[in-house]
Protein backbone atom coordinates (compact mmCIF):
# COMPACT_ATOMS: atom_id res chain seq x y z
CA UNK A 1 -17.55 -279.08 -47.13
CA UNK A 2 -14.03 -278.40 -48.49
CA UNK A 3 -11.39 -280.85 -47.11
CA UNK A 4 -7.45 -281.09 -48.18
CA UNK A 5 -4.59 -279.14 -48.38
CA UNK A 6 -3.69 -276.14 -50.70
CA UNK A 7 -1.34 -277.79 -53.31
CA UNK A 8 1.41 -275.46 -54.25
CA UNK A 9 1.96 -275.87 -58.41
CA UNK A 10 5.85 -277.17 -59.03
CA UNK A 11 6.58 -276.85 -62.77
CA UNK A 12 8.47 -273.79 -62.28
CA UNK A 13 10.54 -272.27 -60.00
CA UNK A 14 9.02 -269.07 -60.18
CA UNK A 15 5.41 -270.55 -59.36
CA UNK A 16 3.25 -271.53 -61.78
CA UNK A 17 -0.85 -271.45 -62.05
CA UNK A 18 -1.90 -273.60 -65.44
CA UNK A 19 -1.00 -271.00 -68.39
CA UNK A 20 -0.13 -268.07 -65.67
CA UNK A 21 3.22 -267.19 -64.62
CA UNK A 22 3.97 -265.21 -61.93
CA UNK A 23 5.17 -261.80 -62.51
CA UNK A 24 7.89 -260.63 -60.43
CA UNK A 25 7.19 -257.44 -58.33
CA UNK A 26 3.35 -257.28 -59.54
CA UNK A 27 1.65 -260.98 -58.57
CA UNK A 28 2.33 -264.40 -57.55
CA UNK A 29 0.34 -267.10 -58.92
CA UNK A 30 -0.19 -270.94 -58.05
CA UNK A 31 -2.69 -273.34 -58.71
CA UNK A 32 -3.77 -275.42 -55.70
CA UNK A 33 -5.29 -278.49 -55.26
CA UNK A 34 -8.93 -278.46 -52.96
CA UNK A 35 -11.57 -281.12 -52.25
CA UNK A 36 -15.06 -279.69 -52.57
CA UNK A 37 -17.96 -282.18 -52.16
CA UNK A 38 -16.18 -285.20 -52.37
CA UNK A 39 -14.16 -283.68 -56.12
CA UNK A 40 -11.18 -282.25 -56.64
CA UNK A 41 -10.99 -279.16 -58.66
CA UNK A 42 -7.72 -277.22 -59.05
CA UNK A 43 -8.21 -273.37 -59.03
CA UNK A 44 -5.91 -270.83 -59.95
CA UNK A 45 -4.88 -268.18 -57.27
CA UNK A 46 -3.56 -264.73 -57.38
CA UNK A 47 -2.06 -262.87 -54.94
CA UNK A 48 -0.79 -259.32 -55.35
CA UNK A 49 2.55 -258.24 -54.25
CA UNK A 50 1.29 -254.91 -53.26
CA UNK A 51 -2.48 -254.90 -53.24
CA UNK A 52 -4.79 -252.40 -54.31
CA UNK A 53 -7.88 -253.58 -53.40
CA UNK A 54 -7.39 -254.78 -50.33
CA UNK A 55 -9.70 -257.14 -48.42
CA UNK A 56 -11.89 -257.88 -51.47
CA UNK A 57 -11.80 -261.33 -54.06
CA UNK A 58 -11.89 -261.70 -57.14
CA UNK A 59 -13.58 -265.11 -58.69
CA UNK A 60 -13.67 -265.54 -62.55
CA UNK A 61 -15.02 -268.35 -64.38
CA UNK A 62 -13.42 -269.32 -67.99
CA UNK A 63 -15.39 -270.37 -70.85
CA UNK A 64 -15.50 -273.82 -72.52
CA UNK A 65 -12.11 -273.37 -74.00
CA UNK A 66 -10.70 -273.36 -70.52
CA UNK A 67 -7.61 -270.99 -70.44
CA UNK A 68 -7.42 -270.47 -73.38
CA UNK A 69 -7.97 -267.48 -75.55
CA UNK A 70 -10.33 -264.44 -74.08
CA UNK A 71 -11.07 -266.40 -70.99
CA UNK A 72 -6.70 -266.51 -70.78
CA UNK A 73 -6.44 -263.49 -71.64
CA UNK A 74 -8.96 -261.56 -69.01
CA UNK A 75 -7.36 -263.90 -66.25
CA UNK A 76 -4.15 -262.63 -67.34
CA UNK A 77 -5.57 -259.06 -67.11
CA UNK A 78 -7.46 -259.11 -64.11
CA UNK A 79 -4.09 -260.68 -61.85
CA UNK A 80 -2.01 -257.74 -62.64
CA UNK A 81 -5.07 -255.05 -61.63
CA UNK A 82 -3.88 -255.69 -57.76
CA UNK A 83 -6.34 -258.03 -56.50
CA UNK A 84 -6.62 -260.81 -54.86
CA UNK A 85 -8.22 -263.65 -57.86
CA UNK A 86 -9.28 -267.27 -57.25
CA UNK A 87 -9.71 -268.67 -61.05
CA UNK A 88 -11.48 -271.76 -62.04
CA UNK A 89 -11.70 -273.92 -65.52
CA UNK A 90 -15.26 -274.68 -65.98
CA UNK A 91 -14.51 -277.40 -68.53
CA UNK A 92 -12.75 -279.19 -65.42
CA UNK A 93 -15.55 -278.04 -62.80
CA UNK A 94 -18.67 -279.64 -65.03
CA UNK A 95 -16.82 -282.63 -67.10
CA UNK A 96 -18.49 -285.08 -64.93
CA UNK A 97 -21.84 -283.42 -66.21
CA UNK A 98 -20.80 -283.17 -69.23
CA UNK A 99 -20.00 -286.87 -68.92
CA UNK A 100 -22.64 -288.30 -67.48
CA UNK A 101 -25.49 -285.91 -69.24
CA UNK A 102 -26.61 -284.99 -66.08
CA UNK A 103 -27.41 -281.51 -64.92
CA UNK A 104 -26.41 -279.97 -61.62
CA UNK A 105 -29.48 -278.73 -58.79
CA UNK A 106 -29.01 -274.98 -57.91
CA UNK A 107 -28.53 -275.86 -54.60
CA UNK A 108 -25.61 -278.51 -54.99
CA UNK A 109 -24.27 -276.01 -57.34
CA UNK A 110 -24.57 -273.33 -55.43
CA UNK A 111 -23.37 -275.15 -52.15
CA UNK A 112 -19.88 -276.15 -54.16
CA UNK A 113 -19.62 -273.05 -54.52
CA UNK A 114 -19.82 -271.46 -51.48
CA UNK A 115 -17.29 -273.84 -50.47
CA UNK A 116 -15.11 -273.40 -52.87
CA UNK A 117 -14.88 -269.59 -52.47
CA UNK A 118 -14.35 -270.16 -48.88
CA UNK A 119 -11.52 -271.90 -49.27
CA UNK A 120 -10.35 -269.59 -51.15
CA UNK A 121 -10.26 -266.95 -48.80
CA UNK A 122 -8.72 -269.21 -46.34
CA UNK A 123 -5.96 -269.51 -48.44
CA UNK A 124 -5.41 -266.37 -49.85
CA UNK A 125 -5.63 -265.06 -46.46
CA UNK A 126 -8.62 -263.23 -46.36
CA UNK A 127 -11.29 -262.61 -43.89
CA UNK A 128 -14.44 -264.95 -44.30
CA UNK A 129 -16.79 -261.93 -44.69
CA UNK A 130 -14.36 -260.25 -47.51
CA UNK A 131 -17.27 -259.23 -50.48
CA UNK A 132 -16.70 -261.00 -53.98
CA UNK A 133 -16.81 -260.04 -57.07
CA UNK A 134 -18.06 -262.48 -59.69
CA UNK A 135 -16.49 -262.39 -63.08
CA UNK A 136 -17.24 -265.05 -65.74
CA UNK A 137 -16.81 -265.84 -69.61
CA UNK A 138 -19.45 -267.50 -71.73
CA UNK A 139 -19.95 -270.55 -69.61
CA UNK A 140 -18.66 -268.90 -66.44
CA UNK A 141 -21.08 -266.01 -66.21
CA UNK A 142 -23.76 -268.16 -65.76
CA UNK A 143 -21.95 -268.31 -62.31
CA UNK A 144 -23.18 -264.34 -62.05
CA UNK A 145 -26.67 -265.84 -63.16
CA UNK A 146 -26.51 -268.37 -59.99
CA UNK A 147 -25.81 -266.17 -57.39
CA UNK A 148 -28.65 -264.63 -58.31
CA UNK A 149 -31.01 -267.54 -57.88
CA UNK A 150 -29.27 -269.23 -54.93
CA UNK A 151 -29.84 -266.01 -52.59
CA UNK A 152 -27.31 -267.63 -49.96
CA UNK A 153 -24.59 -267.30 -52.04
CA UNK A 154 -25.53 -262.89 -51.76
CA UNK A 155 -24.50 -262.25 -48.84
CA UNK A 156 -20.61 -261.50 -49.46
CA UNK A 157 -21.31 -260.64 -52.94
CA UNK A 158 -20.05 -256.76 -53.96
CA UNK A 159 -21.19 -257.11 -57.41
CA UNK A 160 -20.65 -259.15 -60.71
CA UNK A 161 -19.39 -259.04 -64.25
CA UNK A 162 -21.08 -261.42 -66.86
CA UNK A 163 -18.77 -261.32 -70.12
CA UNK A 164 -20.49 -262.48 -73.71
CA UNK A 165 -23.47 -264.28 -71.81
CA UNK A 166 -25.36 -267.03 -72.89
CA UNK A 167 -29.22 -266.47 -73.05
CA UNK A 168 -29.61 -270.35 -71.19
CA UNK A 169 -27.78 -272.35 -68.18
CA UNK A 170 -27.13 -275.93 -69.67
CA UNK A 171 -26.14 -277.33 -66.73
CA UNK A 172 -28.61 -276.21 -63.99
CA UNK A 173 -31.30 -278.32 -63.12
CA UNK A 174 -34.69 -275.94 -62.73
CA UNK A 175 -35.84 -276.53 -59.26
CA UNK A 176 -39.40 -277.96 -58.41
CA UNK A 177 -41.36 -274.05 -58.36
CA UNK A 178 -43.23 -275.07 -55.27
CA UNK A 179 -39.81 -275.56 -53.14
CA UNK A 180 -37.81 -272.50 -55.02
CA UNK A 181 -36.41 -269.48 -53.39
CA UNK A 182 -37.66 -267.16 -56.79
CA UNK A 183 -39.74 -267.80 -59.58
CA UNK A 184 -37.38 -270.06 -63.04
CA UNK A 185 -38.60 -269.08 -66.37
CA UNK A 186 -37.48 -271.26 -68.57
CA UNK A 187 -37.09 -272.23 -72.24
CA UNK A 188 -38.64 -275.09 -74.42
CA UNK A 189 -36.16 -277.22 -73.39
CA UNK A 190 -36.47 -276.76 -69.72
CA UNK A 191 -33.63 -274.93 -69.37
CA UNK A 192 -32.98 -271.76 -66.86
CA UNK A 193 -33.71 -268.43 -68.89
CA UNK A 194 -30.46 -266.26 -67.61
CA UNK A 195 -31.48 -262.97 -68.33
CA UNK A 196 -34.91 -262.76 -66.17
CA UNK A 197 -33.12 -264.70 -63.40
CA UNK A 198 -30.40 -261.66 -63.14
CA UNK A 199 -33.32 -259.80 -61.62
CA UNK A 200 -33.07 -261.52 -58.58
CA UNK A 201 -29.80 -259.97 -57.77
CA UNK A 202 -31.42 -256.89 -56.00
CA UNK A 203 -29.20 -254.03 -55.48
CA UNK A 204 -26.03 -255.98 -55.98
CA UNK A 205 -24.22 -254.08 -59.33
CA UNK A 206 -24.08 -256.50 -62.33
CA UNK A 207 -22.21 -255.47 -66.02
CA UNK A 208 -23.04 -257.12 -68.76
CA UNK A 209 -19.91 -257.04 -71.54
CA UNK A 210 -21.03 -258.83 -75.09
CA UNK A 211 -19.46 -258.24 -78.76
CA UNK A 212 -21.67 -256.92 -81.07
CA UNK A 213 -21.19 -260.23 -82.97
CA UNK A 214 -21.61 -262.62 -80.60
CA UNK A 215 -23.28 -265.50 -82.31
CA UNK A 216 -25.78 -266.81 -79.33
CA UNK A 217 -26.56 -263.39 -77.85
CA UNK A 218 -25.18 -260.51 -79.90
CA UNK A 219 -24.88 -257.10 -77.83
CA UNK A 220 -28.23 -255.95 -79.40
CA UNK A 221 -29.90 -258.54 -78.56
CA UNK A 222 -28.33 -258.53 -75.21
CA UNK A 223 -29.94 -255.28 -74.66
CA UNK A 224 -33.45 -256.19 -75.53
CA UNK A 225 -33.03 -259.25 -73.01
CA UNK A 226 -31.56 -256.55 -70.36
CA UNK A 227 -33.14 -253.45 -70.89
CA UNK A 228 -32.12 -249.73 -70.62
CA UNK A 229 -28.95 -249.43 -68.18
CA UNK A 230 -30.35 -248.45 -64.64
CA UNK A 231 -28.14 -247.56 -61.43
CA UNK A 232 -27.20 -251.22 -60.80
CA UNK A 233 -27.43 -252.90 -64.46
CA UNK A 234 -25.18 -252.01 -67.36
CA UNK A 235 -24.25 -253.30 -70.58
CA UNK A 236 -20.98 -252.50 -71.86
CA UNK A 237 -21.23 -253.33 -75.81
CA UNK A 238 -17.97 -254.12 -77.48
CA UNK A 239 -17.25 -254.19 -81.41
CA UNK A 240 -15.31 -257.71 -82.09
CA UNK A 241 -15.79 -260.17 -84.63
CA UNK A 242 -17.57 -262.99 -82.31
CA UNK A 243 -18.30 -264.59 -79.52
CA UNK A 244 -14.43 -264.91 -78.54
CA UNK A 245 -14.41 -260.99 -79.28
CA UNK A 246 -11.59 -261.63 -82.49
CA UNK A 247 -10.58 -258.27 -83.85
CA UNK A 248 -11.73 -256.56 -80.09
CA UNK A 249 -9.66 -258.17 -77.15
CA UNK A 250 -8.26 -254.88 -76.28
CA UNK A 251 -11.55 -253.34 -76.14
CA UNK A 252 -12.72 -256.42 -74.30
CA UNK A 253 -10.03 -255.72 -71.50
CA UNK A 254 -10.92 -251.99 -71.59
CA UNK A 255 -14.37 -252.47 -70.76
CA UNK A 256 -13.38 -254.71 -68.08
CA UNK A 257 -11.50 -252.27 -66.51
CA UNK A 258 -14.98 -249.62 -66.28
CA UNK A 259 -17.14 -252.35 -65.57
CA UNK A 260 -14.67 -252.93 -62.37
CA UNK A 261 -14.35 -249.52 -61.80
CA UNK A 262 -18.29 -248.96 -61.64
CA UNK A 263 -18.94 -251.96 -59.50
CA UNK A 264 -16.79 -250.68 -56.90
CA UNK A 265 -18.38 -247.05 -56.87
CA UNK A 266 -22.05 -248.38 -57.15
CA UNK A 267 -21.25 -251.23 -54.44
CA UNK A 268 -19.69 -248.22 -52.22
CA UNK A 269 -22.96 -245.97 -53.16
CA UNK A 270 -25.79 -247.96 -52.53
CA UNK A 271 -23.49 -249.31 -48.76
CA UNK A 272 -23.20 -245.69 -48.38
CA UNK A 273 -26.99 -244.87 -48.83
CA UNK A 274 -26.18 -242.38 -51.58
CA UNK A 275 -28.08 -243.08 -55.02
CA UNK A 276 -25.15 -243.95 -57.41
């Protein structure tokens, strides 16, 4: 359950959110404080001044590095696009994992989740059913990877964007088989396998962006692990140096952009009963 009041950022007068300013005639931004299961975490939110996609949220994941480089930079790109963005560091959402070695169950996970996007909403002003659209960086896609396997979190989900994905989840605990919702495989370490669980997201549109020399899951071998693009799966491969796509940012944001764009039109096809 989410408890607390929003926390309006103070360092500037302008508003601040973290490293994002708000821009003046295009986006305010503030980062707030919320309580979800019994933690604090401290989200970044974007509203639009004029909004182009109304009614719908945008949640992004960073990587390990936080705000920092791509992860900064795709936040960055994504508030001035016109919607409505809740952001969240996942080096502050799993340092007390990281801490204590411990890994978190799907369902907890997927729980603090729900919660936290729900507050969200609240704040933002948005409708409790408005759909989501997932968007994570190395570490944060696995959040795309979690929907998937905690099927309550599907319900208000219009689609998600999984940007240079891991091939593991180092964090989520693998469920006892007998007692889960969809069938973990998982690696010699007992870790979640990400690509076979993105299966379980049904109709719902997922993109897949990864540099060609990403060094845990290049773009090639992110196709193998994906497969041919279908009408609700696409990989969008992008030529950059590494897994922080050096040398291809622009690219990066480019394909960003078309993976948006073809989330919305498949989400609105397959709604629409018409075979995107």
């Amino acid at each position: 359950m989410v408890r607390g009041a929003a926390v309006v950022c103070l360092l500037s007068v302008s508003g601040c959110a973290g490293h994002l300013a708000s821009r003046p005639g295009v986006f305010e931004a503030s980062r707030r404080e919320v309580t979800v299961g019994g933690r604090t975490i401290h989200p970044t939110y974007v509203r639009p001044v004029t909004p182009r996609h109304p009614g719908r949220l945008v949640v992004f994941a960073t990587g390990d590095a936080g705000w920092w480089g791509a992860s900064g930079e795709a936040f960055e790109h994504l508030a001035g696009l016109g919607y409505f963005v809740a952001g969240y560091d996942s080096r502050e959402v799993l340092k007390p994992f990281k801490q204590s070695d411990k890994m978190m169950s799907v369902g907890s996970a997927g729980a603090g989740l729900e919660a936290a996007f729900a507050q969200a909403k609240r704040d933002l002003g948005l409708p409790e059913t408005a759909p989501l659209i997932a968007v994570g960086m190395s570490r944060g896609a696995s959040l795309v990877a979690l929907m998937a396997v905690h099927r309550e979190m599907q319900q208000d989900l219009a689609g998600g964007i999984a940007i240079a994905l891991t091939r593991e989840s180092d964090y989520l605990r693998a469920p006892d088989p007998t007692s889960s919702q969809v069938p973990f495989q998982l690696d010699s370490e007992g870790r979640i396998e990400i690509y076979p669980a993105l299966q379980y997201l049904g109709p719902v549109p997922l993109a897949v962006i990864q540099s060609t020399n990403d060094r845990y899951v290049p773009s090639a071998e992110s196709r193998r692990l994906l497969g041919p693009d279908t009408s609700t799966r696409r990989l969008w491969e992008v030529e950059a140096r590494n897994h922080g796509f050096g040398g291809g940012r622009d690219a990066l944001l480019r394909a960003l952009d078309d993976a948006l764009r073809w989330v919305e039109e498949t989400k609105t096809a397959v709604a629409g009963g018409v075979a995107p």
